[in-house]
Protein backbone atom coordinates (compact mmCIF):
# COMPACT_ATOMS: atom_id res chain seq x y z
CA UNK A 1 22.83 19.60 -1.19
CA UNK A 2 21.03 22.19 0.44
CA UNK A 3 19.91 21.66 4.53
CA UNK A 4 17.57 22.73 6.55
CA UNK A 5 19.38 25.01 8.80
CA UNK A 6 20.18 26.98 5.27
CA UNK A 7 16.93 28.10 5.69
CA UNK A 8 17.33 30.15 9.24
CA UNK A 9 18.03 33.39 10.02
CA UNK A 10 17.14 35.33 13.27
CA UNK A 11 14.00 37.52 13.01
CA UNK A 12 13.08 40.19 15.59
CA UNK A 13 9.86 39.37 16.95
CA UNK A 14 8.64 43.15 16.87
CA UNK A 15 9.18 43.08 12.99
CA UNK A 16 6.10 40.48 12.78
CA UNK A 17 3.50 42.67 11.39
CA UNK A 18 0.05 42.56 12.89
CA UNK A 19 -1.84 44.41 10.25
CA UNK A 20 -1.06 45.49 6.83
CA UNK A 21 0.33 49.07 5.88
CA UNK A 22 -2.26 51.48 5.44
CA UNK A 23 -3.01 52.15 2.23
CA UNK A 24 -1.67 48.50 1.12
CA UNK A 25 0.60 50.16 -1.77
CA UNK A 26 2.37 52.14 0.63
CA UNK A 27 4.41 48.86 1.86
CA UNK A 28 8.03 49.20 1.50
CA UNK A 29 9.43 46.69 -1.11
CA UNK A 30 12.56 45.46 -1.31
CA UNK A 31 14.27 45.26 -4.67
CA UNK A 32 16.63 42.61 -6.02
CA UNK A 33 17.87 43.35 -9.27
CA UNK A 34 19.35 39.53 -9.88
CA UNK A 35 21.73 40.29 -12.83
CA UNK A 36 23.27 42.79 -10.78
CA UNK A 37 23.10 41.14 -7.53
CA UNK A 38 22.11 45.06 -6.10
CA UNK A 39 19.54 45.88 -3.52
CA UNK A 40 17.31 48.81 -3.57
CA UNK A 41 14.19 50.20 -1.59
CA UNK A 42 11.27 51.91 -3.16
CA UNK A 43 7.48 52.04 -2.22
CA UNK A 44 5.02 49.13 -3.83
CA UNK A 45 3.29 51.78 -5.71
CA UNK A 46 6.11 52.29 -7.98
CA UNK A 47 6.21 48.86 -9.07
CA UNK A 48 4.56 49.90 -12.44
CA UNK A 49 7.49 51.84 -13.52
CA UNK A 50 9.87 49.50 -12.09
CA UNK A 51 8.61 47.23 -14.66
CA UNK A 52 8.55 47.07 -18.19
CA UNK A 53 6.24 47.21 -20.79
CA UNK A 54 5.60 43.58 -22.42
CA UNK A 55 5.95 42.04 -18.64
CA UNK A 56 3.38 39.42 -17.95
CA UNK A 57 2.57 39.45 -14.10
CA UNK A 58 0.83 36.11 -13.17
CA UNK A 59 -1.83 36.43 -10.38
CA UNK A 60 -3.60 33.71 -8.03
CA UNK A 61 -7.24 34.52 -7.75
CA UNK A 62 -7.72 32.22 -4.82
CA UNK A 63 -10.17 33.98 -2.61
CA UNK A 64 -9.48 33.26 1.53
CA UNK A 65 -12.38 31.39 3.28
CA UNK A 66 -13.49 32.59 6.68
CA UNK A 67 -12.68 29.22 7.66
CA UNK A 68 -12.11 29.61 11.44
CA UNK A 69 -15.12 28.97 13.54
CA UNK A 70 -15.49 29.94 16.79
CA UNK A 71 -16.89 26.44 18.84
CA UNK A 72 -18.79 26.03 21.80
CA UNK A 73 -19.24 23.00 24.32
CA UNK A 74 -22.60 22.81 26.20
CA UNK A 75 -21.01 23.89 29.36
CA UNK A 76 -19.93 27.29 28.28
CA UNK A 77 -16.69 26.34 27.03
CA UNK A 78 -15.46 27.57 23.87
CA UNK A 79 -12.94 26.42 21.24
CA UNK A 80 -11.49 27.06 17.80
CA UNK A 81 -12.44 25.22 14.39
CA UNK A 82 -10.39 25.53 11.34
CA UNK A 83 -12.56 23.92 8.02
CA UNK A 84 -9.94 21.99 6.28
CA UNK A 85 -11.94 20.31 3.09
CA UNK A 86 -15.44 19.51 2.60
CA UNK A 87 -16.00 16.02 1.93
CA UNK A 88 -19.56 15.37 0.92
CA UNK A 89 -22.53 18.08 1.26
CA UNK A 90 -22.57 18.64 5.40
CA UNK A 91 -19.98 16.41 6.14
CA UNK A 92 -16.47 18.19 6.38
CA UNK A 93 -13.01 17.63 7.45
CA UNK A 94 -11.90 20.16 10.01
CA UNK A 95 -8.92 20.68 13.27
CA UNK A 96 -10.43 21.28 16.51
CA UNK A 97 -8.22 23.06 19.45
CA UNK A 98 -9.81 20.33 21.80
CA UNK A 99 -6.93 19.06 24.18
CA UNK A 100 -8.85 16.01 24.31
CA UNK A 101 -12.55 17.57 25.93
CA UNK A 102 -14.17 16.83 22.26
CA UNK A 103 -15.64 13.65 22.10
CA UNK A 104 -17.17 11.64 19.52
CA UNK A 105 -20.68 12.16 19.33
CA UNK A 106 -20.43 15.72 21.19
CA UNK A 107 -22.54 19.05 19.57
CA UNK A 108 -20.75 22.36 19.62
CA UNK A 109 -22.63 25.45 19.12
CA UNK A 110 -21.01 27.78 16.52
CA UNK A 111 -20.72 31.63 17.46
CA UNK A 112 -20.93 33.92 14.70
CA UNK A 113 -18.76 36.91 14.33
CA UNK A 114 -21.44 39.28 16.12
CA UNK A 115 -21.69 36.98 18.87
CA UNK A 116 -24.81 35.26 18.73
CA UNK A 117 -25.58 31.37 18.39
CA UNK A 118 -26.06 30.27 14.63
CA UNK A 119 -25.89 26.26 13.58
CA UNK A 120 -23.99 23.66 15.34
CA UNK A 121 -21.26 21.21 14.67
CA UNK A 122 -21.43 16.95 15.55
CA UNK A 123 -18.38 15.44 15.66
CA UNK A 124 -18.45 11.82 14.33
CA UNK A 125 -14.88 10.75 13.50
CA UNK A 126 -11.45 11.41 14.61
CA UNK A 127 -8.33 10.30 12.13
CA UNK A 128 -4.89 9.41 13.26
CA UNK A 129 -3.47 12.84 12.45
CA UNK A 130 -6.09 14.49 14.42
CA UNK A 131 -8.72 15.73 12.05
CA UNK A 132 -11.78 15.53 13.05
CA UNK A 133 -14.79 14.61 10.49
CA UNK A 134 -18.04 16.51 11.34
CA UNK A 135 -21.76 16.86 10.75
CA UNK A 136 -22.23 21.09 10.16
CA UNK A 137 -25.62 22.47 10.57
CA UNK A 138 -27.34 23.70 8.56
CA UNK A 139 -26.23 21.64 5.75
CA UNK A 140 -24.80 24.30 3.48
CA UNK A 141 -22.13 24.70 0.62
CA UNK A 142 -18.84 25.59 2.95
CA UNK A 143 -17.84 28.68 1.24
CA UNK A 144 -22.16 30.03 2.11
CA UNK A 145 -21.72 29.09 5.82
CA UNK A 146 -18.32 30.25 6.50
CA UNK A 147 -19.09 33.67 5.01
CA UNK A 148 -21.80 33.72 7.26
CA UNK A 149 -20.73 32.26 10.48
CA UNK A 150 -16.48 31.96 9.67
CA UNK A 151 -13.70 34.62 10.77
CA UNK A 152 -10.59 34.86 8.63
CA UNK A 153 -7.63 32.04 9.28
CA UNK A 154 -4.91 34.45 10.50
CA UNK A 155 -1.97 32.74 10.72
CA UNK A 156 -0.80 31.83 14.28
CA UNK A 157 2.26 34.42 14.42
CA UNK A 158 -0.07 37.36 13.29
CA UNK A 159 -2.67 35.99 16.24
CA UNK A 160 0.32 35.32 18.97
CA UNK A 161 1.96 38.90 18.03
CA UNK A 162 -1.30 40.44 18.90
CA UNK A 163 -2.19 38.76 22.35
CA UNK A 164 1.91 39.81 23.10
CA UNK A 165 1.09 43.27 22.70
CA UNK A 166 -2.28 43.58 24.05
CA UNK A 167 -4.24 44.09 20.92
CA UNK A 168 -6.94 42.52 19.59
CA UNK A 169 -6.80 38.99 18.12
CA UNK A 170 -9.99 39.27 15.89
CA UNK A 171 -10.16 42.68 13.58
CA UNK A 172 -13.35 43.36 11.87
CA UNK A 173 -11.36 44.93 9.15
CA UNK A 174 -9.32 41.73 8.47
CA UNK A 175 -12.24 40.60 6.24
CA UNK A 176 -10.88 42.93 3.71
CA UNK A 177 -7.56 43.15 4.60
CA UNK A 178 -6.39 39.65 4.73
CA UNK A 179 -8.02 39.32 0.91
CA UNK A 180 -6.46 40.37 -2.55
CA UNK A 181 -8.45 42.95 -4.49
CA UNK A 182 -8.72 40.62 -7.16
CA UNK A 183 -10.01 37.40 -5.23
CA UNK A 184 -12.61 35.30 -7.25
CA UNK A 185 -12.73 31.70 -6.52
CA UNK A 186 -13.10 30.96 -2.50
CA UNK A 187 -11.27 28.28 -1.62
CA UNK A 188 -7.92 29.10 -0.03
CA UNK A 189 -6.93 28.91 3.88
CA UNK A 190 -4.78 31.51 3.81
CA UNK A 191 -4.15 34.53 1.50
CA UNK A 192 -1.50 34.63 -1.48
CA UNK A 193 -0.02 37.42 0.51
CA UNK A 194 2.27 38.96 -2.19
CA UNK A 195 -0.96 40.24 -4.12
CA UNK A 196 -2.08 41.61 -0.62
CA UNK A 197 -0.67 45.16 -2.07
CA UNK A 198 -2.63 45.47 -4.88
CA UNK A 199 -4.59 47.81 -5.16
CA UNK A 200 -6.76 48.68 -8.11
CA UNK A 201 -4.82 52.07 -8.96
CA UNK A 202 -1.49 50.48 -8.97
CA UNK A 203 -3.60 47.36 -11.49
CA UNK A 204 -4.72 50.57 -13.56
CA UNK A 205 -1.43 52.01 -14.15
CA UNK A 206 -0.18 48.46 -14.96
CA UNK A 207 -2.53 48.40 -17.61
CA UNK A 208 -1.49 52.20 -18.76
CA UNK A 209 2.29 51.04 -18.89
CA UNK A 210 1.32 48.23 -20.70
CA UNK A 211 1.89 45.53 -18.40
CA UNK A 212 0.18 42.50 -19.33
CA UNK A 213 -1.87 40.09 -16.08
CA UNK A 214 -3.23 36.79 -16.15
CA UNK A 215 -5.02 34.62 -13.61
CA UNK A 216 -4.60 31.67 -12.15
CA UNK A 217 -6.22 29.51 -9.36
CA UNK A 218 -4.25 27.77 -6.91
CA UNK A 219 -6.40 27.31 -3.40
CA UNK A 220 -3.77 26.97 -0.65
CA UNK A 221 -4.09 24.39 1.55
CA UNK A 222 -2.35 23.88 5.35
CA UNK A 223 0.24 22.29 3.38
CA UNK A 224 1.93 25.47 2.59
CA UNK A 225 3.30 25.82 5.92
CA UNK A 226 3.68 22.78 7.26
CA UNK A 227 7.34 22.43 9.11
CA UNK A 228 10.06 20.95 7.59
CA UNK A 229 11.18 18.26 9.61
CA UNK A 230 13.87 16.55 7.12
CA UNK A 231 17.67 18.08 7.57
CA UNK A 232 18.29 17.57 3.96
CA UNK A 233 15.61 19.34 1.83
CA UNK A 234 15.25 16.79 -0.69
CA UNK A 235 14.37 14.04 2.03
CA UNK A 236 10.87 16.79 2.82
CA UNK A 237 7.56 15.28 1.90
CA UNK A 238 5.66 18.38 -0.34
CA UNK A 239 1.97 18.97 0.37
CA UNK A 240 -0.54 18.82 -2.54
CA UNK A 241 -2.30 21.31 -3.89
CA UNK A 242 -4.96 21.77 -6.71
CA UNK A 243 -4.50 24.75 -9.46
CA UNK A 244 -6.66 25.40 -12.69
CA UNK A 245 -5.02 27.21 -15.36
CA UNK A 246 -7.06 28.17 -18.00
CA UNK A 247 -6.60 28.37 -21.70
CA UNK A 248 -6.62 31.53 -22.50
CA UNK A 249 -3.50 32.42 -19.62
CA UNK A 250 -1.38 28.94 -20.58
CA UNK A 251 -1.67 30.22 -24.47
CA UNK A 252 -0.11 33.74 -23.05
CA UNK A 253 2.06 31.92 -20.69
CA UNK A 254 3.26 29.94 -23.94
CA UNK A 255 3.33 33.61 -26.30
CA UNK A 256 5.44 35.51 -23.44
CA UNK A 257 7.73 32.52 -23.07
CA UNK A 258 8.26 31.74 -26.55
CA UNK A 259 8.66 35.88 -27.49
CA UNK A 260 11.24 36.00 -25.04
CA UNK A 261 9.43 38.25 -22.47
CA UNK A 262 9.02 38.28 -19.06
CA UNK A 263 6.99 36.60 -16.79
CA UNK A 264 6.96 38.01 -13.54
CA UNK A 265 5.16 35.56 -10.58
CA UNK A 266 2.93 37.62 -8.33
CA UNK A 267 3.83 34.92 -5.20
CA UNK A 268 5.27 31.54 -4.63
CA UNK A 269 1.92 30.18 -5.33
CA UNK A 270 1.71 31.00 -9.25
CA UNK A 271 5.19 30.15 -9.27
CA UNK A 272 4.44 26.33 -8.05
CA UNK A 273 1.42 26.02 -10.45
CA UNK A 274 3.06 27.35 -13.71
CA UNK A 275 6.21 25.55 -13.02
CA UNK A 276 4.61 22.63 -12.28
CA UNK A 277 2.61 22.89 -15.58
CA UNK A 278 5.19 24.33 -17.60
CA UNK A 279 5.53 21.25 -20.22
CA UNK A 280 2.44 21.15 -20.89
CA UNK A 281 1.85 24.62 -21.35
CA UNK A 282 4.92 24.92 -23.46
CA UNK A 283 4.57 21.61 -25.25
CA UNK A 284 1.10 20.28 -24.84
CA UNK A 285 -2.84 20.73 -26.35
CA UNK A 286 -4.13 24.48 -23.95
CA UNK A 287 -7.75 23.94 -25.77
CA UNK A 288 -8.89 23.18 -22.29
CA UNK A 289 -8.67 24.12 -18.70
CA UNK A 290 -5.60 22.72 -17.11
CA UNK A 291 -7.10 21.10 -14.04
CA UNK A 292 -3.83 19.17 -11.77
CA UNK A 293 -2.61 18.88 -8.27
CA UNK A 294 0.97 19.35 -8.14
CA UNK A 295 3.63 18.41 -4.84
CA UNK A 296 6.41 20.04 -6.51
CA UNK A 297 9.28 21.28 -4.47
CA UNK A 298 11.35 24.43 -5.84
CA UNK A 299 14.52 24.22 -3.71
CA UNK A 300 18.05 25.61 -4.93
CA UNK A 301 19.42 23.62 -8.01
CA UNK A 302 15.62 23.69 -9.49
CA UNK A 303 15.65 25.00 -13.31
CA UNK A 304 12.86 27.43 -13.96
CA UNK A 305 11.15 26.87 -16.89
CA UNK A 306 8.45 30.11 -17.11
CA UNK A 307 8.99 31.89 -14.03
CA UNK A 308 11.73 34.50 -14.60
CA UNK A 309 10.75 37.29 -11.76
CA UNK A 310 9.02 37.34 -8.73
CA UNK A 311 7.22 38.89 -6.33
CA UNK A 312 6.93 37.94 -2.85
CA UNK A 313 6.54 38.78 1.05
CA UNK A 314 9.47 37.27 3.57
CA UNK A 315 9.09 34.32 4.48
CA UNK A 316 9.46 32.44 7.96
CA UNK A 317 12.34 30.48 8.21
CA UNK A 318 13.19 27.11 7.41
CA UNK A 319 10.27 26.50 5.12
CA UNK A 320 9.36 25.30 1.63
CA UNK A 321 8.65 29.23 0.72
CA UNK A 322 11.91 30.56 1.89
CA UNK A 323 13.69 27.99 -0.25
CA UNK A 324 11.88 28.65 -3.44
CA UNK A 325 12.88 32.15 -3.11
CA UNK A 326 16.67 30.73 -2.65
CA UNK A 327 15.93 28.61 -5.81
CA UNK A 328 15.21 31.85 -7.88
CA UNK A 329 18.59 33.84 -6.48
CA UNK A 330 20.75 31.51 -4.58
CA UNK A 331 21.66 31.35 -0.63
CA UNK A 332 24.33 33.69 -0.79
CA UNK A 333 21.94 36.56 -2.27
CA UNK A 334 19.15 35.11 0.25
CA UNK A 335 20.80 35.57 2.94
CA UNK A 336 22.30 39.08 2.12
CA UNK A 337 18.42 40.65 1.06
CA UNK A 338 16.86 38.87 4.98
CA UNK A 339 19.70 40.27 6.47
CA UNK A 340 19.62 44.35 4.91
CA UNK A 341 15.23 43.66 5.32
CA UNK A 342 16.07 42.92 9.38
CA UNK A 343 19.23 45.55 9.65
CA UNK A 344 16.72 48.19 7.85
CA UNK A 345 13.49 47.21 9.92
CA UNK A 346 11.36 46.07 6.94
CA UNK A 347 8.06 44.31 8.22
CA UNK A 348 7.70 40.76 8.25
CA UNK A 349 5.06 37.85 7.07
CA UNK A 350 2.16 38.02 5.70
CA UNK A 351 0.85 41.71 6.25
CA UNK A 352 4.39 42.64 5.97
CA UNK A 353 6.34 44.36 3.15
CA UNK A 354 7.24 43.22 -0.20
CA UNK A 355 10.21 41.45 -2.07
CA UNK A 356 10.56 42.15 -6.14
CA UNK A 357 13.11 40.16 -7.79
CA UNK A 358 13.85 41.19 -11.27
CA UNK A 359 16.71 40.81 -14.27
């Protein structure tokens, strides 16, 4: 029965990287080869050759919403908003930093990225876990007003790592940077950071080795890194999240699988939403979008059903992530790739370096 503390390992905190590498394909990856339990180092932009033709890479095409609004009080006062869901047309769901000054009823002015004054925010409702349900205005789609007023949801270790070393917290460029190159559907609060090193050369010698890519859409939700509070991983509560998978990638899903070919995961995201609609695609009617919400937890002893490679960024510890990528090559192997990626200084999290593992 794998436990929580299975999940640690002790991270430098100067291997946290703050901003991607520069170009994105330049990353260092670290390579598993899983039937030979060997490690080796290349460059992301080799990852076409590293593959073979016939592969099937499966992408998420969630696109990041600026979701983070910068709040503030009519005394001066300023605060962060993070959009969480929209529940009817002007009416949201979002967390407030408020350490109890927000009060019901209250109207914070929202400050756009260039620093003026644009629309406001009325908070109405507070739940018992602390989300707050608001009026926004201007009453606009979410995904229209964040891109206009929003800055990108960094996660807190990229934001903290910053402030420790004097940088800057906000980056203009991390509109771009903290995005895939293939984004389409906006609707994700943070980025499915293993396709953050795409870029379109390395997708266009893919396509000249004959590498074959599908998309799917799986908007990540605060879920993904909630903590994981249970000592025994089975006893964690799994977040929901919605996917759509349609036909056209379940009937290759179903071809690659059936062929005998691989199917490489680009991120633990299109892992959890083919796995979690593996039967169907491999038993069930495709004619139509595959619309679910899955809470599946991939933990070691899970059987893969598609997924037979993966590519991924490292993870924090002691999270649902880390232990997927245990699921797919077991603790012992785990622990030996996190501790050559620390001993060789590979960068960390989500603007960090890269993880394949293949057969």
């Amino acid at each position: 029965m794998t436990e929580l503390k299975d999940m640690d390992y002790q991270l430098p905190p100067e291997l946290i990287a703050q901003e991607p590498a520069h170009p994105r394909d330049h990353c260092r990856m670290l390579v598993y080869h899983q039937a030979a339990a060997q490690i080796a180092e290349h460059r992301f932009y080799e990852i076409p050759e590293l593959l073979r033709p016939g592969d099937l890479l499966v992408f998420n095409d969630s696109c990041v919403l600026p979701a983070k609004l910068e709040l503030q009080h009519a005394t001066g006062g300023r605060t962060n908003g993070l959009f969480v869901a929209e529940r009817q047309p002007g009416r949201w769901e979002m967390l407030i930093k408020s350490r109890g000054r927000c009060k019901i009823g209250e109207v914070l002015s929202v400050i756009t990225p260039t620093g003026s004054i644009d629309g406001s925010v009325r908070l109405v409702a507070k739940d018992p876990a602390g989300h707050w349900l608001v009026e926004v205005s201007p009453p606009l789609p979410a995904a229209v007003y964040l891109d206009q007023r929003g800055h990108m949801p960094l996660p807190p270790y990229i934001e903290r790592a910053r402030k420790k070393s004097g940088g800057s917290i906000a980056r203009d460029e991390d509109r771009r940077e903290y995005q895939t190159v293939y984004a389409r559907h906006p609707g994700s609060l943070a980025a499915p950071t293993a396709g953050l090193h795409f870029t379109q050369n390395v997708l266009d010698a893919l396509d000249a080795r004959g590498i074959g890519r599908i998309h799917i859409t799986l908007h990540i939700g605060l879920g993904t890194f909630a903590s994981v509070t249970a000592e025994r991983l089975t006893d964690h509560r799994m977040h929901h999240e919605s996917f759509i998978i349609h036909p056209d990638a379940a009937r290759r899903l179903r071809d690659q699988h059936r062929a005998g070919g691989r199917i490489i995961a680009v991120g633990t995201t299109s892992v959890r939403a083919m796995e979690a609609a593996a039967d169907h695609i491999l038993t069930g009617d495709v004619s139509q979008p595959l619309c679910a919400r899955t809470d599946l937890l991939i933990a070691p002893g899970y059987e893969f059903k598609l997924c037979s490679g993966l590519l991924t960024n490292f993870h924090l510890p002691r999270t649902t992530l880390l232990a997927l990528v245990a699921a797919k090559i077991g603790l012992p192997a785990l622990h030996e790739c996190y501790a050559y990626a620390v001993n060789n200084r590979f960068r960390f999290f989500s603007y960090g370096d890269a993880m394949l593992i293949i057969d």
